[in-house]
N, C-alpha and C. Protein backbone atom coordinates (compact mmCIF):
# COMPACT_ATOMS: atom_id res chain seq x y z
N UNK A 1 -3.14 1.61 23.29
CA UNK A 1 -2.91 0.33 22.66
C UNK A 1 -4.08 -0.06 21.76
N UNK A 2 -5.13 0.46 22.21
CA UNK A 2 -6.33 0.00 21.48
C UNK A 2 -6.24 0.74 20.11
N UNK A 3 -5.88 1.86 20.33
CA UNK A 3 -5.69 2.49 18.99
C UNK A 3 -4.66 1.74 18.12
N UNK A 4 -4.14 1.54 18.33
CA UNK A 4 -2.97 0.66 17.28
C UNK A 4 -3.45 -0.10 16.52
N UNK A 5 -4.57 -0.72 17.43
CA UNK A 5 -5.15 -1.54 17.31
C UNK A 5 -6.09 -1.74 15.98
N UNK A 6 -7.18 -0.79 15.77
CA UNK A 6 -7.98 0.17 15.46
C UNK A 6 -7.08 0.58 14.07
N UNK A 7 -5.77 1.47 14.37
CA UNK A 7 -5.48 1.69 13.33
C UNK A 7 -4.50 0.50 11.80
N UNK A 8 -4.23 -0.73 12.94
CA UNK A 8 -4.20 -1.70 12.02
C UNK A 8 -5.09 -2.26 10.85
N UNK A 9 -6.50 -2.29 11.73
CA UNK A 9 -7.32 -2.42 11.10
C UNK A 9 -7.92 -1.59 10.07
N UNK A 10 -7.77 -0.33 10.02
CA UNK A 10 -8.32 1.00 9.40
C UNK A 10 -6.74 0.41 7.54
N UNK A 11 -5.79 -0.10 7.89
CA UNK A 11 -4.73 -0.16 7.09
C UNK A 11 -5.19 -0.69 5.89
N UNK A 12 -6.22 -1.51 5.93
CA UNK A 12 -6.29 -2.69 5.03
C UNK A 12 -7.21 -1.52 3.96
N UNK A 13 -8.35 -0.73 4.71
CA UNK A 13 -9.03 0.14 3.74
C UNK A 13 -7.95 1.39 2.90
N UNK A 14 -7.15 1.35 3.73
CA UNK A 14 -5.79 2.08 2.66
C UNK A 14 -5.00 1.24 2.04
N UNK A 15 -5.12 0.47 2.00
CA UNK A 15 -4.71 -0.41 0.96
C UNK A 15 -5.33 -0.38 -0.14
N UNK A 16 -6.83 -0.48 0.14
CA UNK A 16 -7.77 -0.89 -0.66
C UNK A 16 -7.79 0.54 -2.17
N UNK A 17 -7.37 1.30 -1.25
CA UNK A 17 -7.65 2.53 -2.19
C UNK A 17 -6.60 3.22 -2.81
N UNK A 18 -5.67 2.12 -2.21
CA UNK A 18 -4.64 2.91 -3.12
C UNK A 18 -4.03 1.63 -4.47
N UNK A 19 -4.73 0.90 -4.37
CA UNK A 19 -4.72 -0.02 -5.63
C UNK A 19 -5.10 0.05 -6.84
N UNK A 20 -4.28 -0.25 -7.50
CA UNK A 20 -4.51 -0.31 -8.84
C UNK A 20 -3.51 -1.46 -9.75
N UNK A 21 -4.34 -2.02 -10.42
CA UNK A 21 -3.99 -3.89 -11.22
C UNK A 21 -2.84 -3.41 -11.88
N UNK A 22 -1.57 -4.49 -11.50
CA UNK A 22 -0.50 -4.08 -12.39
C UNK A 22 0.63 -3.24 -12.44
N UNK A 23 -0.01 -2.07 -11.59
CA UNK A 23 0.59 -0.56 -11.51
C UNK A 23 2.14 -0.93 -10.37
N UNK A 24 2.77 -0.15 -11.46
CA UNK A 24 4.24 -0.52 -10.13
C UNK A 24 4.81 1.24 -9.82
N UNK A 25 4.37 1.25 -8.55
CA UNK A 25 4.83 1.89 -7.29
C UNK A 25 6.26 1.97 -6.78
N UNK A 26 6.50 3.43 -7.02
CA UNK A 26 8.35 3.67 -6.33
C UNK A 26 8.37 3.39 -4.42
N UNK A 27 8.80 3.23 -3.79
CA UNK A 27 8.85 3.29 -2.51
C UNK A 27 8.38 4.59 -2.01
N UNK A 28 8.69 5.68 -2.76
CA UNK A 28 8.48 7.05 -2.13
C UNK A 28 7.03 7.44 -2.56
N UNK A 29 6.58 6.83 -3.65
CA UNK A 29 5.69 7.40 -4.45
C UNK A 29 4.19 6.51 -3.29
N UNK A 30 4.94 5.41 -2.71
CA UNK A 30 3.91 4.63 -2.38
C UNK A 30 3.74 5.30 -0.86
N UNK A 31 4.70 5.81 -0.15
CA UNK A 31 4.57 6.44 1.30
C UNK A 31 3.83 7.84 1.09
N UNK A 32 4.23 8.20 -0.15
CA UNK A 32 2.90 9.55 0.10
C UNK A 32 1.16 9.16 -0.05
N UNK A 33 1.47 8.55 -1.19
CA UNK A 33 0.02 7.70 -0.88
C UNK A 33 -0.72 7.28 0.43
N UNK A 34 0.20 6.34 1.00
CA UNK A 34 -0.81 6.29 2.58
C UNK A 34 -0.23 7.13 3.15
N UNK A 35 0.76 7.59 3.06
CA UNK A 35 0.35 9.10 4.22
C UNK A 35 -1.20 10.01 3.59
N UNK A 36 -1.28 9.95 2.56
CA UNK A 36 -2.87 10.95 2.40
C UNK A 36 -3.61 9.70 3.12
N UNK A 37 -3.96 8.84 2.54
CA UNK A 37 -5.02 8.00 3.42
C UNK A 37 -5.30 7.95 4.67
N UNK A 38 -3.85 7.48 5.01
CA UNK A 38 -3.79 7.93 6.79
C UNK A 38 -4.01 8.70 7.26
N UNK A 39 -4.15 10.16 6.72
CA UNK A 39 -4.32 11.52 7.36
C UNK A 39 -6.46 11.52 6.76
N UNK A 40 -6.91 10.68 5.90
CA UNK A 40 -8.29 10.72 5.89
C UNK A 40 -8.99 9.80 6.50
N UNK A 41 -7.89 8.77 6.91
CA UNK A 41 -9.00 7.65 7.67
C UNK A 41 -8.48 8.09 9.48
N UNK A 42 -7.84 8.73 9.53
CA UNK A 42 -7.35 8.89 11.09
C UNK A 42 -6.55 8.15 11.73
N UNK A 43 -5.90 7.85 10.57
CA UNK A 43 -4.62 6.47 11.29
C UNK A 43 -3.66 7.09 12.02
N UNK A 44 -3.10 6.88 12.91
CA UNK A 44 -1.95 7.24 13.23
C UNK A 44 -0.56 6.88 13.43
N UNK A 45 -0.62 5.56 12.43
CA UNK A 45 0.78 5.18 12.01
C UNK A 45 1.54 6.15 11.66
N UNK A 46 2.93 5.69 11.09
CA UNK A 46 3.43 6.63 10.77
C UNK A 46 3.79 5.60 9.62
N UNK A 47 3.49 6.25 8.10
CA UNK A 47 3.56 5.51 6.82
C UNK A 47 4.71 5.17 6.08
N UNK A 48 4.46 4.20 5.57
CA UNK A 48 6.22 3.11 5.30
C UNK A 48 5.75 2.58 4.44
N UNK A 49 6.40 2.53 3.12
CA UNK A 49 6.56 1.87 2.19
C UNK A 49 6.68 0.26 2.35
N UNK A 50 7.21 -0.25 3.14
CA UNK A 50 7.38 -1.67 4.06
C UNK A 50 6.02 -2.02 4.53
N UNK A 51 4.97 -1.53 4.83
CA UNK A 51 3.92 -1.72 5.29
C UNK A 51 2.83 -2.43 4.29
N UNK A 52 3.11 -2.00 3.34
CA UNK A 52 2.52 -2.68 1.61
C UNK A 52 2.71 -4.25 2.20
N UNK A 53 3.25 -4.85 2.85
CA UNK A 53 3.77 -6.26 2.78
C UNK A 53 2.86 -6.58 3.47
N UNK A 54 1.66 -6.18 4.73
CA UNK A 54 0.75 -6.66 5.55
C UNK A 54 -0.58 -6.70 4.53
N UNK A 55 -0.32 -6.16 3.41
CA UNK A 55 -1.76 -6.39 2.57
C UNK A 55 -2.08 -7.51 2.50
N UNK A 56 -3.49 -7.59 2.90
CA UNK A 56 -4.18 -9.18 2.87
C UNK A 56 -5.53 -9.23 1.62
N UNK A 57 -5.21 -7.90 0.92
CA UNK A 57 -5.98 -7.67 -0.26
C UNK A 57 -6.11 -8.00 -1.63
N UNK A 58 -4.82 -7.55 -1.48
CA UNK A 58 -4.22 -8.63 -2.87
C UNK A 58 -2.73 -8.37 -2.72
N UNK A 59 -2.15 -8.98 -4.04
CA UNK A 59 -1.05 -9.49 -3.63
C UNK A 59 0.32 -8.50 -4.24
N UNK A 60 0.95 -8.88 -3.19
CA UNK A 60 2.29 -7.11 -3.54
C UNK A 60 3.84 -8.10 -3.85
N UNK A 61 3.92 -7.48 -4.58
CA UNK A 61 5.22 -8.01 -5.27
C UNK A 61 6.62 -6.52 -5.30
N UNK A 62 8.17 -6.75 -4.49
CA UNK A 62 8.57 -5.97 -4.56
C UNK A 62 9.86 -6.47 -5.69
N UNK A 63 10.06 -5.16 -6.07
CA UNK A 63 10.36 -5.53 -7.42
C UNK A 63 11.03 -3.83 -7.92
N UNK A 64 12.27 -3.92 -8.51
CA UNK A 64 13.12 -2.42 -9.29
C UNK A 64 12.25 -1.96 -10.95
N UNK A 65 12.75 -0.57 -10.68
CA UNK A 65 12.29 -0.64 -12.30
C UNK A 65 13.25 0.66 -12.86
N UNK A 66 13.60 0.76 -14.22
CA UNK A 66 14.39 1.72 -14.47
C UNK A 66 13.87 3.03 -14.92
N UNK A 67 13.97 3.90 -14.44
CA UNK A 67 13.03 5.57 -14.79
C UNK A 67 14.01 6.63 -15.13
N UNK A 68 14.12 7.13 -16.39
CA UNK A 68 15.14 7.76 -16.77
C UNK A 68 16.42 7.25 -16.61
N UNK A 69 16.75 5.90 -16.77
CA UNK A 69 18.12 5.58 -16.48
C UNK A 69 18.78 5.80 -15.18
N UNK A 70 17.32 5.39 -13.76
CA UNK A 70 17.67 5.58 -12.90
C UNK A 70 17.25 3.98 -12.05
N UNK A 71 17.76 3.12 -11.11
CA UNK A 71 16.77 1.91 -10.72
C UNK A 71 16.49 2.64 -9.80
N UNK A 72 14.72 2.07 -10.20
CA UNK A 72 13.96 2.81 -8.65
C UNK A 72 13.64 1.70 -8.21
N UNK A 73 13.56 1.42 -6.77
CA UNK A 73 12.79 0.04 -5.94
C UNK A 73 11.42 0.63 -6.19
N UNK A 74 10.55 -0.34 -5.50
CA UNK A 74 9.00 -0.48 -5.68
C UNK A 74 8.49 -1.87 -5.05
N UNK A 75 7.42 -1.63 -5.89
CA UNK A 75 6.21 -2.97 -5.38
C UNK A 75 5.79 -2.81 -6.58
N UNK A 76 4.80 -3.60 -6.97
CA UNK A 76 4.38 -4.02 -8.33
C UNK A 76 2.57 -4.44 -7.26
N UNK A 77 1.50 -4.17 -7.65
CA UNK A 77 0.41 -4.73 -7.49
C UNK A 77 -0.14 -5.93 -8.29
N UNK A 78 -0.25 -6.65 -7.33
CA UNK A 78 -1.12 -8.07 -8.03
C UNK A 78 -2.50 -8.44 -8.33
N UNK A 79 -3.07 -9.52 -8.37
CA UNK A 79 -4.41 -9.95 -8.69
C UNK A 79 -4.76 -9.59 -7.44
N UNK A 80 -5.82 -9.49 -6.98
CA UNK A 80 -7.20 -9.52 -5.51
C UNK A 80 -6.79 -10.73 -4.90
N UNK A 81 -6.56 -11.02 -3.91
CA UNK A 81 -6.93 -12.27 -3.21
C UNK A 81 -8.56 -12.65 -2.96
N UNK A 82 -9.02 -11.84 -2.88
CA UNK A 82 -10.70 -11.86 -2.50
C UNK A 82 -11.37 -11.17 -3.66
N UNK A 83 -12.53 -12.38 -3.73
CA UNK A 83 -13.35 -11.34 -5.06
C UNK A 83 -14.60 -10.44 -4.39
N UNK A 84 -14.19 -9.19 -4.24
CA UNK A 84 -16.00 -8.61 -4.31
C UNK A 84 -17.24 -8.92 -4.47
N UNK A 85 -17.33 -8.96 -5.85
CA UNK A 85 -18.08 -9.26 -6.41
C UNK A 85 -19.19 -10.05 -5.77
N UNK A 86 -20.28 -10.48 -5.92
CA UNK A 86 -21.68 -11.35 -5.54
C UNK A 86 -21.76 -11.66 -6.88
């Protein structure tokens, strides 16, 4: 249980790294993504496109887009909620 725990917390730094301002993300395109993360930070979730929605990093917007005359679902990345910066 503690691990769950642990790996909730480990989620937010895969978040962090798989961001980018603006950029809109297919559902599938976004589960391989944290599946690599997860397999470098030692998570042991098991990775879901649905999981994008616990980001407390910045802000996720789900949202279609058309790719070759196909609708793909997605997420869309938003502004930071938190600034870095000093």
């Amino acid at each position: 249980m503690m691990k769950a725990v642990k790996d909730k917390k480990k989620l937010q730094q895969a978040f962090k790294a798989i961001y980018k301002r603006g950029e809109f993300v297919s559902n599938q395109e976004l589960k391989e993504r944290l599946s690599e993360q997860f397999k470098r930070l030692g998570i042991l979730l098991s990775p879901k496109a649905t999981q994008i929605k616990e980001c407390s990093i910045y802000k996720v917007e789900p949202c279609s887009q058309y790719i070759d005359g196909k609708k793909v679902n997605g997420y869309r990345f938003g502004d930071t909620i938190f600034d870095y910066r000093l």
